[in-house]
N, C-alpha and C. Protein backbone atom coordinates (compact mmCIF):
# COMPACT_ATOMS: atom_id res chain seq x y z
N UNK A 1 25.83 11.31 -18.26
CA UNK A 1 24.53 10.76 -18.55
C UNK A 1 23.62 11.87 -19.05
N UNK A 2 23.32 11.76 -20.35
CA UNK A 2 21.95 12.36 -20.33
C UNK A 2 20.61 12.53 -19.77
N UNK A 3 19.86 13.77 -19.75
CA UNK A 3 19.11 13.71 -18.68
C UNK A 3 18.29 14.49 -19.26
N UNK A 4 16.69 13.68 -19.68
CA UNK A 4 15.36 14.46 -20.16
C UNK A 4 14.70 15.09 -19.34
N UNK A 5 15.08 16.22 -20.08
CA UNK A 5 14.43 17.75 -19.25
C UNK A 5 13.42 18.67 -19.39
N UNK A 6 12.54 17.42 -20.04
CA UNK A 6 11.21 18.42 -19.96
C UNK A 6 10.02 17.75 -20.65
N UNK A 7 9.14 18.04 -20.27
CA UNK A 7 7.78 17.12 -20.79
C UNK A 7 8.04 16.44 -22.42
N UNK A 8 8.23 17.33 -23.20
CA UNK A 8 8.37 17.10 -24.94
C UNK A 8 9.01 16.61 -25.24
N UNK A 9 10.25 16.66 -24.77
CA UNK A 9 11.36 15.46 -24.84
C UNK A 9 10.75 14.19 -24.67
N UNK A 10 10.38 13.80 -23.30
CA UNK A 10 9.55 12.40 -22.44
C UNK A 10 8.93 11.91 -23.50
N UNK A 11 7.82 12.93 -23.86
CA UNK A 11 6.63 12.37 -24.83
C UNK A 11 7.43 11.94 -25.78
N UNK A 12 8.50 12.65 -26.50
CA UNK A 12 8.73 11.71 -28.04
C UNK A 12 9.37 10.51 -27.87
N UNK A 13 10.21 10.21 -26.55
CA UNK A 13 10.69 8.83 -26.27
C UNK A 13 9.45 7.48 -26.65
N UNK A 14 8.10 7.87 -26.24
CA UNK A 14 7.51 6.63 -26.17
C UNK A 14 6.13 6.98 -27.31
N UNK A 15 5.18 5.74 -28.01
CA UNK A 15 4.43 6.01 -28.51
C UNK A 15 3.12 6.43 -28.07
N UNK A 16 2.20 7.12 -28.85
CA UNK A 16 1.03 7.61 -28.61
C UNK A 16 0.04 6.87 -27.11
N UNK A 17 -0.17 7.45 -26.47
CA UNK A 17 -0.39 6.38 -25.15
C UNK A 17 -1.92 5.58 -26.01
N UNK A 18 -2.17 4.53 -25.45
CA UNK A 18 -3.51 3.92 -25.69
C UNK A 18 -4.24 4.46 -25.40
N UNK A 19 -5.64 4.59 -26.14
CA UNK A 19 -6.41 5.63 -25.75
C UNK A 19 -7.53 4.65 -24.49
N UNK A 20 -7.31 2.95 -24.55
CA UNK A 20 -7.88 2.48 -23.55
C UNK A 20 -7.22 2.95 -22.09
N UNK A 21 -6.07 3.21 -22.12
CA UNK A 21 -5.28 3.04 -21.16
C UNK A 21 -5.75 4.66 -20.14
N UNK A 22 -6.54 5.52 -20.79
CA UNK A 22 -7.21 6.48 -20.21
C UNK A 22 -8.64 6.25 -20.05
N UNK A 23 -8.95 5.64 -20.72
CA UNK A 23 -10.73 5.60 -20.87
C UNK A 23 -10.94 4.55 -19.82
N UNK A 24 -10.06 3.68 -19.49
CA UNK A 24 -10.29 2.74 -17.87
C UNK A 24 -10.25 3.51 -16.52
N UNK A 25 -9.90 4.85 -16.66
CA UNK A 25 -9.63 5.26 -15.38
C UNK A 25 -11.24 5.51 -15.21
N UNK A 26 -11.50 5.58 -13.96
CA UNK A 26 -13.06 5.66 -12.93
C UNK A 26 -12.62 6.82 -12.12
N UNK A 27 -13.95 7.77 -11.50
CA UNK A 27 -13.54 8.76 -10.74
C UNK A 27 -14.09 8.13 -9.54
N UNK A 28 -14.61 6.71 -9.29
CA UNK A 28 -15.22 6.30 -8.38
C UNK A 28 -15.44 5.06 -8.26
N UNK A 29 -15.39 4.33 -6.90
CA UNK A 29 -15.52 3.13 -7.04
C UNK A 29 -16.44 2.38 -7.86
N UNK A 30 -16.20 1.40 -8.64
CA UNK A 30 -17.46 1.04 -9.44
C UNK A 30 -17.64 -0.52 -8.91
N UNK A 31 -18.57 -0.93 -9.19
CA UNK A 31 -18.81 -2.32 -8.93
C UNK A 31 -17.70 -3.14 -9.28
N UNK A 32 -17.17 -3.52 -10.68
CA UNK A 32 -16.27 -4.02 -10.64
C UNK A 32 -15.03 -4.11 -9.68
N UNK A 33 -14.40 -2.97 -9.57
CA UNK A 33 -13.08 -2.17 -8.85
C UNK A 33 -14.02 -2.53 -7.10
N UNK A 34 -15.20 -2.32 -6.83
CA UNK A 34 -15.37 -3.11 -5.59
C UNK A 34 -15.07 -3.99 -4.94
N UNK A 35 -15.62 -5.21 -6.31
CA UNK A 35 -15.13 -6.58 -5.90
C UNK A 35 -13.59 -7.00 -5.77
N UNK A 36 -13.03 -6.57 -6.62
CA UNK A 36 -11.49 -6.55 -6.64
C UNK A 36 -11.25 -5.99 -5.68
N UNK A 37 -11.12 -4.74 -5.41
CA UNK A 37 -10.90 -4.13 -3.61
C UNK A 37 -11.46 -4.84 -2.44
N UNK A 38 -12.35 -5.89 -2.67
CA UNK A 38 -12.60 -6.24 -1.63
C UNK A 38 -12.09 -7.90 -1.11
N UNK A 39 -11.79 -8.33 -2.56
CA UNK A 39 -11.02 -9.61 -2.75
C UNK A 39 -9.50 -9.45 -2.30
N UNK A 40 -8.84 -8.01 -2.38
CA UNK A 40 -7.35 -7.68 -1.79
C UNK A 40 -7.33 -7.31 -0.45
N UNK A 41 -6.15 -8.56 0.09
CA UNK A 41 -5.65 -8.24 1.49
C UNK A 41 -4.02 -7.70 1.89
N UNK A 42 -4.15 -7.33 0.57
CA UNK A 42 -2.73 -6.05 0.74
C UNK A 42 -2.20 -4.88 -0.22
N UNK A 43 -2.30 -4.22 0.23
CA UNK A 43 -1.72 -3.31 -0.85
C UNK A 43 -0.49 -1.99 -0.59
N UNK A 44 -0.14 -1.34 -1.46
CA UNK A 44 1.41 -0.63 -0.71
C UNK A 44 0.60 0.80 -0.90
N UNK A 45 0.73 1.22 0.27
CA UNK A 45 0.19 2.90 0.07
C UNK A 45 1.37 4.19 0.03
N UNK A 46 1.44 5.12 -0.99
CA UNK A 46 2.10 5.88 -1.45
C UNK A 46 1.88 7.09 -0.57
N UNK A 47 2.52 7.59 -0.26
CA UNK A 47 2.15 9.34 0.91
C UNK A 47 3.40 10.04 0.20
N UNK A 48 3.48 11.31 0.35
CA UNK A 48 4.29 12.54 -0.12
C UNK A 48 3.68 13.90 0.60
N UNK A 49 4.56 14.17 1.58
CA UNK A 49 4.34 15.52 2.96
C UNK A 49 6.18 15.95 2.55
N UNK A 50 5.73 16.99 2.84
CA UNK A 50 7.06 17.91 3.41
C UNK A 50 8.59 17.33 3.57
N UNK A 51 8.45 16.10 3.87
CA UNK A 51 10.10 15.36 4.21
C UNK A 51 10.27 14.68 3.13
N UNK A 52 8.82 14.37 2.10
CA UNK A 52 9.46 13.06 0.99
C UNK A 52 8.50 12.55 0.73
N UNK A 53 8.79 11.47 0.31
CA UNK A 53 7.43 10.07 -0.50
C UNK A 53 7.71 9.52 0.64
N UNK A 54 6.99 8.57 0.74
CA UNK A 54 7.13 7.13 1.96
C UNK A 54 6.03 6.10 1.39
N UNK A 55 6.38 4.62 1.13
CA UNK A 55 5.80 3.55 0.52
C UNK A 55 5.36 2.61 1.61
N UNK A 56 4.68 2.31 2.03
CA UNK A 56 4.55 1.05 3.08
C UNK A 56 3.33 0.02 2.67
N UNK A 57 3.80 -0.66 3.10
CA UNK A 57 2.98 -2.29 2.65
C UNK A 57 1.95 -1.89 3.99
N UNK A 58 0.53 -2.81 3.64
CA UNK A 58 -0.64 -2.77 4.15
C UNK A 58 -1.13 -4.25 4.36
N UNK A 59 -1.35 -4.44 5.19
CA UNK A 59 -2.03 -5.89 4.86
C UNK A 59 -3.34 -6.50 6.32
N UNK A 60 -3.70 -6.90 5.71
CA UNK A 60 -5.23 -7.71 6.76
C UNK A 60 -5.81 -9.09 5.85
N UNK A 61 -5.82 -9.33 7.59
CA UNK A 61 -6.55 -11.20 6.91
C UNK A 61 -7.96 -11.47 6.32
N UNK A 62 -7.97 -9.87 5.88
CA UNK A 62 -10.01 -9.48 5.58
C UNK A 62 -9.62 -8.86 4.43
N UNK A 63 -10.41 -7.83 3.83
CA UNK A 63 -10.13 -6.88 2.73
C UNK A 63 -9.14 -5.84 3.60
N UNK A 64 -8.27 -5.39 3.34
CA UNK A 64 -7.15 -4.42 3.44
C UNK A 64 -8.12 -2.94 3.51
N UNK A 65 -9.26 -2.62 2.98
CA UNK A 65 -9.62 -1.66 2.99
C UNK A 65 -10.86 -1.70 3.72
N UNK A 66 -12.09 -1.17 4.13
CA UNK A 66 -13.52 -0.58 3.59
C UNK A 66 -14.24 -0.18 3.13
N UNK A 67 -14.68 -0.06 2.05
CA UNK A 67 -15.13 0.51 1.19
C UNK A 67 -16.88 1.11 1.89
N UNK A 68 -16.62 2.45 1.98
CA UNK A 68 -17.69 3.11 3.01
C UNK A 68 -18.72 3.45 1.81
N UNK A 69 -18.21 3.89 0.62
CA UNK A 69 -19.08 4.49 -0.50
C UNK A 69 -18.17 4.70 -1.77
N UNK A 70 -18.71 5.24 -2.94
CA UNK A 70 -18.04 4.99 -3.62
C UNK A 70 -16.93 6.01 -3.90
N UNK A 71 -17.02 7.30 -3.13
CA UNK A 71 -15.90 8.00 -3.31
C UNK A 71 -14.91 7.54 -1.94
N UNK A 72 -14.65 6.61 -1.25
CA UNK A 72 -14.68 6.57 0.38
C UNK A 72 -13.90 5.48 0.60
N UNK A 73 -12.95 5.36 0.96
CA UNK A 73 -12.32 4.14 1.31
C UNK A 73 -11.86 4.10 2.76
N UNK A 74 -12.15 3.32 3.77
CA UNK A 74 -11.51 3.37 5.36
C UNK A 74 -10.48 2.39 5.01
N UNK A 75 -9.03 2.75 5.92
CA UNK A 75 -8.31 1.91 6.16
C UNK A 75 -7.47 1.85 7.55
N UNK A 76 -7.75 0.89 8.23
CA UNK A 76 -7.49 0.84 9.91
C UNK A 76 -6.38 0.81 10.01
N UNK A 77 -5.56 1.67 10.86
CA UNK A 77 -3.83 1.64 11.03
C UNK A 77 -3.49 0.77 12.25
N UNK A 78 -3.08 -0.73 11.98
CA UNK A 78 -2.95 -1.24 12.76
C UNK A 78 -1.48 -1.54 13.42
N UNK A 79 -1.21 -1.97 14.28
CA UNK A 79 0.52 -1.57 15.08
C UNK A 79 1.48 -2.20 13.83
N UNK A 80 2.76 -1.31 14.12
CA UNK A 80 3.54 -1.35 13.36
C UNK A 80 4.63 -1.02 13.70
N UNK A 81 5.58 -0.24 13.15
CA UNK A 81 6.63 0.07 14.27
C UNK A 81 7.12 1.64 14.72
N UNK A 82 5.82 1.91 14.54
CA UNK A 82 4.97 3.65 15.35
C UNK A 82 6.67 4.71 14.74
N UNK A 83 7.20 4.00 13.29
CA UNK A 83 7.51 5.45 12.47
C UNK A 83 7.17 6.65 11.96
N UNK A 84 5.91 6.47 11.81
CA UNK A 84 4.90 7.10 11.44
C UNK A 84 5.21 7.93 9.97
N UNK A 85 6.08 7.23 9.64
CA UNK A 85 6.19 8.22 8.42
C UNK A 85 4.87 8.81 7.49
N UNK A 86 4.13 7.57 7.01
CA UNK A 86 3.24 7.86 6.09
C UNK A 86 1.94 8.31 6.75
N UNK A 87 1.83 8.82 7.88
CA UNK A 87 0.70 9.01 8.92
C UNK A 87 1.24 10.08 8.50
N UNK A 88 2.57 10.93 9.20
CA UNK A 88 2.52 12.58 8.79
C UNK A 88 2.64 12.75 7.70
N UNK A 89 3.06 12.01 6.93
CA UNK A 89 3.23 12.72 5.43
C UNK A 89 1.38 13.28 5.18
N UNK A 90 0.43 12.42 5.98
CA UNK A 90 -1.06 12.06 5.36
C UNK A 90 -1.30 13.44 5.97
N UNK A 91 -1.24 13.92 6.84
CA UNK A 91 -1.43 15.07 8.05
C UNK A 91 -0.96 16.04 7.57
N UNK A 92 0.22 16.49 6.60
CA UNK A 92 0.82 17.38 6.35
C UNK A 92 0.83 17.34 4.89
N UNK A 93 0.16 16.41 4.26
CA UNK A 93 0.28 16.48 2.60
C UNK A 93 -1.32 16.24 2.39
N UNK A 94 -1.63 15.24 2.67
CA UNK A 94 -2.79 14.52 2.37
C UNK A 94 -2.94 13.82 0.78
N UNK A 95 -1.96 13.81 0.22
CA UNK A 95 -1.81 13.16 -1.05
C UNK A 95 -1.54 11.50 -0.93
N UNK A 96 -2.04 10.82 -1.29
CA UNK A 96 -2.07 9.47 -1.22
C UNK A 96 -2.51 8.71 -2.45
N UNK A 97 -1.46 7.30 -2.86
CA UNK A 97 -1.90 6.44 -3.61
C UNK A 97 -1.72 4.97 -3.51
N UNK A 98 -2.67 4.24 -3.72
CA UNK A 98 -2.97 2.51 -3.57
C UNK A 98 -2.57 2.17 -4.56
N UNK A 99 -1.93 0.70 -3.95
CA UNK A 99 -1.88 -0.23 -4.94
C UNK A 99 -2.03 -1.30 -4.54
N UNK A 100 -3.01 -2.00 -4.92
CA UNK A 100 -3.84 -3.18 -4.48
C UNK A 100 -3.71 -4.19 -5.22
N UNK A 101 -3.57 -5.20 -4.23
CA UNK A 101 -2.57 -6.70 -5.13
C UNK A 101 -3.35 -8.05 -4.84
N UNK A 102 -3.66 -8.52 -5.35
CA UNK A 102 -4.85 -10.44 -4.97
C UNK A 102 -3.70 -11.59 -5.22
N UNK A 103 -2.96 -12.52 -4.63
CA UNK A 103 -2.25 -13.46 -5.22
C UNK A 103 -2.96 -14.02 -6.35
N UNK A 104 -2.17 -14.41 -7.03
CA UNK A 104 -2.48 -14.87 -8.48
C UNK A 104 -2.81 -14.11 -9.47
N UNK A 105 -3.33 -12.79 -9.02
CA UNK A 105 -3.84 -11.74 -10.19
C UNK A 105 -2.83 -11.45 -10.75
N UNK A 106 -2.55 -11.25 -12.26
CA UNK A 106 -1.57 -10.37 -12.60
C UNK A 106 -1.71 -8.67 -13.09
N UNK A 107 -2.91 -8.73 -12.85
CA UNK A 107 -2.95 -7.48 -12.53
C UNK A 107 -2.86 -6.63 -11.21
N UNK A 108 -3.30 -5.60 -11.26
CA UNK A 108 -3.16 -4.60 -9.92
C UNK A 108 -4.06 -3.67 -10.20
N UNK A 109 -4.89 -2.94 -8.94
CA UNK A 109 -5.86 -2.12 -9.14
C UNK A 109 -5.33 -0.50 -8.46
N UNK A 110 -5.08 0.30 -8.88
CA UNK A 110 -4.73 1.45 -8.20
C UNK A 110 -5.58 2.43 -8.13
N UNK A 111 -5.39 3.06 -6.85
CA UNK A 111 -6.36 4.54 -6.04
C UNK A 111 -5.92 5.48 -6.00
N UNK A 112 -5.85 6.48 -6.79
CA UNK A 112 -5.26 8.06 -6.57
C UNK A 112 -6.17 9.14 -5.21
N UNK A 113 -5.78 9.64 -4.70
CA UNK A 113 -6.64 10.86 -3.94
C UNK A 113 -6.19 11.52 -2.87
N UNK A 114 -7.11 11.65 -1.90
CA UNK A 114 -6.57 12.04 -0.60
C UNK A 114 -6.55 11.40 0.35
N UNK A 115 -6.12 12.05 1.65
CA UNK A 115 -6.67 11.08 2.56
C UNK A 115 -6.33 12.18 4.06
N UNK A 116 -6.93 11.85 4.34
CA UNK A 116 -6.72 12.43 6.41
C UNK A 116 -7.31 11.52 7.37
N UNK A 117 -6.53 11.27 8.75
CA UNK A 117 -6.70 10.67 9.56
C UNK A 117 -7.68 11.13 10.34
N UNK A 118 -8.28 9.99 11.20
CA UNK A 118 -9.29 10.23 12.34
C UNK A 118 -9.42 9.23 13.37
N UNK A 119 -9.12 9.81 14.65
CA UNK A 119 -9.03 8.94 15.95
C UNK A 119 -10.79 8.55 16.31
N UNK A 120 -11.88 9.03 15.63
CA UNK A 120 -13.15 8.90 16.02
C UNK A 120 -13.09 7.40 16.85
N UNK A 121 -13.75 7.67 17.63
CA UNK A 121 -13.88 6.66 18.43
C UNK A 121 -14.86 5.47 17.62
N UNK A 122 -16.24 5.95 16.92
CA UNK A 122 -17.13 4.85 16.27
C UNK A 122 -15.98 4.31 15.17
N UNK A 123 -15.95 4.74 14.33
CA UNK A 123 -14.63 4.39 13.16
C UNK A 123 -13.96 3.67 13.93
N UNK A 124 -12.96 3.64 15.09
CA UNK A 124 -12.06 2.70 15.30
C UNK A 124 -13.02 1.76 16.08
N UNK A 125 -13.82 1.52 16.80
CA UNK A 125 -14.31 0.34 17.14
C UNK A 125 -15.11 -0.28 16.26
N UNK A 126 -15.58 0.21 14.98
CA UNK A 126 -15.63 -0.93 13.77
C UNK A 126 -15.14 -1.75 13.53
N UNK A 127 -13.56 -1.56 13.61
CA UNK A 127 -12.47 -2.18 12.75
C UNK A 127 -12.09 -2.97 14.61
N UNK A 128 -12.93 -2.96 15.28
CA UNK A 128 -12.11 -3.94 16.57
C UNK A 128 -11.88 -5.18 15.99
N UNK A 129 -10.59 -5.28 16.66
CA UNK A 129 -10.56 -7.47 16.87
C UNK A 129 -9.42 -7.53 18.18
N UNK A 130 -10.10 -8.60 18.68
CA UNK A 130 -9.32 -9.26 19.70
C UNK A 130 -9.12 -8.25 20.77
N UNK A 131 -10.12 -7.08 20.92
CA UNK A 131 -10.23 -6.44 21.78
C UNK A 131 -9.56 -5.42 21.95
N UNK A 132 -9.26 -4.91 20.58
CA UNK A 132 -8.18 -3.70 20.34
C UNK A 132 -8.56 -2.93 19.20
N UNK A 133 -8.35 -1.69 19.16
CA UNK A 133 -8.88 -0.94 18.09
C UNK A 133 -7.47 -0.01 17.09
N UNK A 134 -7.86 0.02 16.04
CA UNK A 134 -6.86 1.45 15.50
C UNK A 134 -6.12 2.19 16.29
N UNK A 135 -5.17 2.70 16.29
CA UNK A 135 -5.09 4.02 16.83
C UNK A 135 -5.71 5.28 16.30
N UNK A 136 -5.75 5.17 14.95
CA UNK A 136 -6.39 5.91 13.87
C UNK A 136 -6.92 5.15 12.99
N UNK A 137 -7.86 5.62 12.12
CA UNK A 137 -8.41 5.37 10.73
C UNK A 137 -8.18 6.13 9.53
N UNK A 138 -7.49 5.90 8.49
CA UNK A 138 -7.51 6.82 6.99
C UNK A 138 -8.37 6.58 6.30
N UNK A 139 -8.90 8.22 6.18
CA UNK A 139 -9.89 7.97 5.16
C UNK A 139 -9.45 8.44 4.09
N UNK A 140 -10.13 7.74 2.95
CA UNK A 140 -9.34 8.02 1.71
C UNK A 140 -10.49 8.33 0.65
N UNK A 141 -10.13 9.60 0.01
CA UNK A 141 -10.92 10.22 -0.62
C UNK A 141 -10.86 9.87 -2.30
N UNK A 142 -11.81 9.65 -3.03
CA UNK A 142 -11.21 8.54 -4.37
C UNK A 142 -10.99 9.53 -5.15
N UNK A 143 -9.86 9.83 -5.96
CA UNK A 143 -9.88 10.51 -6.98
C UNK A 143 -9.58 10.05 -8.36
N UNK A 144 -9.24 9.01 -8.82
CA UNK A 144 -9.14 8.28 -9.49
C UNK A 144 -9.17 6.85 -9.55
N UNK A 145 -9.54 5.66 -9.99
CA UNK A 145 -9.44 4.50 -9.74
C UNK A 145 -9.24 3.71 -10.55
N UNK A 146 -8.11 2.70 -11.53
CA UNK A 146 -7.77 1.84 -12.14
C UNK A 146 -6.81 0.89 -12.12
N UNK A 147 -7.15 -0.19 -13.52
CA UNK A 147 -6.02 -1.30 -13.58
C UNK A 147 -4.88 -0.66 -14.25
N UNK A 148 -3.82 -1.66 -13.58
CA UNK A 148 -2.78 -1.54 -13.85
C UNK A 148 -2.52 -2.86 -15.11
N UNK A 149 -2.15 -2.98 -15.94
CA UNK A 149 -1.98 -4.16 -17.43
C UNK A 149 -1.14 -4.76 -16.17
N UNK A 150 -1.00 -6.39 -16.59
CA UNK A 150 -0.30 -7.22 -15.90
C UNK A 150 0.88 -7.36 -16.21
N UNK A 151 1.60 -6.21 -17.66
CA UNK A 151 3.38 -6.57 -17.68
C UNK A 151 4.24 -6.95 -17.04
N UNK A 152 4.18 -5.98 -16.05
CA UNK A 152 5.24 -5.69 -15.04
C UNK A 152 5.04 -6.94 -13.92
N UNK A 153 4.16 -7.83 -13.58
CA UNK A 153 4.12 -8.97 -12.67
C UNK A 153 4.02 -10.44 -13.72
N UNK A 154 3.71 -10.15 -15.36
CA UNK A 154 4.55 -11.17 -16.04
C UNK A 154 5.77 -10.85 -15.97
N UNK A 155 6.24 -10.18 -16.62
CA UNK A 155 7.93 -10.31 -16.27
C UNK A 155 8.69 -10.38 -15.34
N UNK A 156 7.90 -10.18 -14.23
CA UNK A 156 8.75 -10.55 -13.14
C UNK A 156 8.46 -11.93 -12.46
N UNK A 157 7.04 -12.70 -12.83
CA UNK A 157 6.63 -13.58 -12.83
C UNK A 157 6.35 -14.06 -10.99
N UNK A 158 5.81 -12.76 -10.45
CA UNK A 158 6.00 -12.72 -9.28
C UNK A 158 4.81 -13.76 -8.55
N UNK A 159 4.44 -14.59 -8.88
CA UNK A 159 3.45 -15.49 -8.29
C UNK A 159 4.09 -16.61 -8.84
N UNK A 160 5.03 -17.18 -9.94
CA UNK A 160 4.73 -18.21 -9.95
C UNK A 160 6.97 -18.56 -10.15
N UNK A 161 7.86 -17.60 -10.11
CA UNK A 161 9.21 -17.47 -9.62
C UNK A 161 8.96 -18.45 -8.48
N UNK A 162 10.55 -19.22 -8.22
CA UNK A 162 11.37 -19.87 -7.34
C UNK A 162 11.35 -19.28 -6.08
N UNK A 163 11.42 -19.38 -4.44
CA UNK A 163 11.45 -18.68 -3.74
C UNK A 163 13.63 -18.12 -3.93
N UNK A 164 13.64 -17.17 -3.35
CA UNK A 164 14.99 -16.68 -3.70
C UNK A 164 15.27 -16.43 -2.30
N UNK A 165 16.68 -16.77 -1.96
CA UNK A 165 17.17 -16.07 -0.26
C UNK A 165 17.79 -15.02 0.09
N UNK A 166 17.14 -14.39 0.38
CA UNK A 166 17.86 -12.94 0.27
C UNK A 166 17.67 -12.99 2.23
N UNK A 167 18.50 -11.41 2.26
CA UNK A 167 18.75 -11.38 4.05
C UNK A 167 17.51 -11.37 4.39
N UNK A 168 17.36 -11.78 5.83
CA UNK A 168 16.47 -11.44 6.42
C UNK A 168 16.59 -10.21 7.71
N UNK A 169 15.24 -10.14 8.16
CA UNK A 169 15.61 -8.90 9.07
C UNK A 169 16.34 -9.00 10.08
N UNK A 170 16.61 -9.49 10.86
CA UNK A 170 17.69 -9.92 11.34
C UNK A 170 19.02 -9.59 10.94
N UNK A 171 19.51 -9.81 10.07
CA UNK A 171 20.42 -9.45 8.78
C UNK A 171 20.81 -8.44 8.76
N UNK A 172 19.87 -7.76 8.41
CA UNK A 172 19.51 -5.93 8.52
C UNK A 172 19.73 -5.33 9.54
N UNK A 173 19.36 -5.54 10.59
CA UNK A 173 19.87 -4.99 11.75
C UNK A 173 21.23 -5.44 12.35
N UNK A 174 21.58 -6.58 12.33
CA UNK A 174 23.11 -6.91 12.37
C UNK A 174 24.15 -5.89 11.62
N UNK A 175 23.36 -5.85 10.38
CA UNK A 175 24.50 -4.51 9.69
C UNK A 175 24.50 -3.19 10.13
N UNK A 176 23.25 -2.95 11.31
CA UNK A 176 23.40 -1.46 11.23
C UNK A 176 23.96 -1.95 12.79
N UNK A 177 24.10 -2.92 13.40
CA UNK A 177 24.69 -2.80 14.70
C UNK A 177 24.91 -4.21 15.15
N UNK A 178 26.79 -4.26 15.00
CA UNK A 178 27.45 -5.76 15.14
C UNK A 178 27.30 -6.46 16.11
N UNK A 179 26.88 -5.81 17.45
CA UNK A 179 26.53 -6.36 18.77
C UNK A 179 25.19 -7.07 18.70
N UNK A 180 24.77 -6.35 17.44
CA UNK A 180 22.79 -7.62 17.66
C UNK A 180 22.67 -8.58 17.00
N UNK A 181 21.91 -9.49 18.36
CA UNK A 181 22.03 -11.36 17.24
C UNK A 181 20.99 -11.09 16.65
N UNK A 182 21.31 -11.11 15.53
CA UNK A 182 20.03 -11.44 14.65
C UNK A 182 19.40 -12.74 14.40
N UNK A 183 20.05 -13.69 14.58
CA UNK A 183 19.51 -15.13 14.67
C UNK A 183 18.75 -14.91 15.94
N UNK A 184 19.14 -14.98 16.71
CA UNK A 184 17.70 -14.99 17.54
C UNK A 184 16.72 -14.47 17.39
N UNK A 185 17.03 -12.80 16.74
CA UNK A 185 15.66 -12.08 16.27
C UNK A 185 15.01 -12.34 15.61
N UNK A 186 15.56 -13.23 14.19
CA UNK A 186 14.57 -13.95 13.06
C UNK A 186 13.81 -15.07 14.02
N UNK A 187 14.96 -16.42 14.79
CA UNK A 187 13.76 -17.05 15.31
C UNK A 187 13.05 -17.10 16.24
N UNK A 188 12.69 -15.76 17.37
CA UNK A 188 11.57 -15.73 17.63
C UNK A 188 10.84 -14.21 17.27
N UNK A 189 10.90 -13.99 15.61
CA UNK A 189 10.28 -12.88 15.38
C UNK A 189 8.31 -12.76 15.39
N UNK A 190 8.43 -14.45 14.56
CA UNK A 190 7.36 -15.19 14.51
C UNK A 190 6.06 -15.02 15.76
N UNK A 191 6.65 -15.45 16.11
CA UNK A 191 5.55 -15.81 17.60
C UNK A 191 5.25 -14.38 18.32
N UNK A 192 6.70 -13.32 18.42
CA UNK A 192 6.57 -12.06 18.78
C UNK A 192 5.40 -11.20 17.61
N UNK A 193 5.67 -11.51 16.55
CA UNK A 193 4.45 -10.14 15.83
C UNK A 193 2.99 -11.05 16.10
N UNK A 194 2.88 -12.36 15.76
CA UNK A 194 1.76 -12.75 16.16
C UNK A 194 1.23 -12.25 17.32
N UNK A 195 1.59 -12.15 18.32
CA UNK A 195 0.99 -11.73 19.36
C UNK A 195 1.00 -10.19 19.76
N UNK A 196 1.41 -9.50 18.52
CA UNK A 196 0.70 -7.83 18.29
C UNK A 196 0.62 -7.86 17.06
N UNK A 197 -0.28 -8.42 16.11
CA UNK A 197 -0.66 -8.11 14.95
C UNK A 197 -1.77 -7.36 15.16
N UNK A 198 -2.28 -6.86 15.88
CA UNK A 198 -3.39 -5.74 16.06
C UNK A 198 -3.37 -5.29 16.69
């Protein structure tokens, strides 16, 4: 297999980039990119520390974020399954990027910057519900902010595609260990995360 090895190569593969496709980027939240951030209740956050990248999905039945100001984004780390990957990567890299998703949009709004954690006690009892707080809060420092063109979710036609059956988790863990029912784990996974979704 061939293998492009170096910036000049890359560049002549594709044409002149759009010159909109730079002039949309924002160094800061703007009104627009507000409302859209505040209309999304999920998005996948990007980290890169010392061991690697790590991708994890985000989600809340509110806006996914806070928007504290316009360089400033809070986002409450709520239970999960305490891997912590993208927590140290945040601690030991502090490089971080959003990608923020609305059903039906076919677009996507993305956040380049930083970010570092904070156990502050006011910060996590903001974000209380049901009588439980963060363990931490990320704050996320804006360093860039734009749309993403909607290609890539037309062609995949990811809002308005067939549902498809693929394994479930259950599934997944059966393969990494033949002794676990996974049918039972899918049906009462339900009722179990409901009652620690925060």
């Amino acid at each position: 297999m061939k293998r492009v090895e170096d910036l000049a190569a890359l560049e002549a593969l594709y044409p002149e980039v759009n010159p909109r496709a730079v002039s949309k980027v924002a160094t800061r939240i703007t009104p627009c990119y507000a409302r859209w951030i505040d209309a999304s209740r999920f998005a996948m956050m990007a980290t890169v520390g010392p061991e690697g990248t790590d991708c994890s999905p985000r989600g809340h039945d509110g806006p996914v974020v806070r928007i504290a100001d316009a360089q400033t984004l809070l986002m409450p780390d709520w239970r999960g399954n305490n891997r912590l990957d993208s927590l140290r990567n945040i601690v030991e890299g502090g490089r971080i990027s959003l990608t923020f998703m609305v059903p039906g949009s076919e677009n996507v709004v993305r956040v380049n910057g930083t970010a570092i954690l904070t156990d502050d006690a006011g910060l996590r009892e903001g974000f209380a519900r049901k009588g439980l707080r963060p363990a931490t809060v990320i704050v996320i420092t804006v360093g860039e902010v734009y749309f993403q063109c909607a290609k890539a979710i037309m062609r995949s036609r990811l809002w308005t595609s067939d549902p498809v059956e693929v394994p479930s988790a259950g599934d997944f863990l059966r393969e990494a260990d033949a002794d676990f029912d996974g049918a039972e784990y899918d049906a009462g996974y339900a009722d179990y995360a409901r009652s620690r979704m925060w």
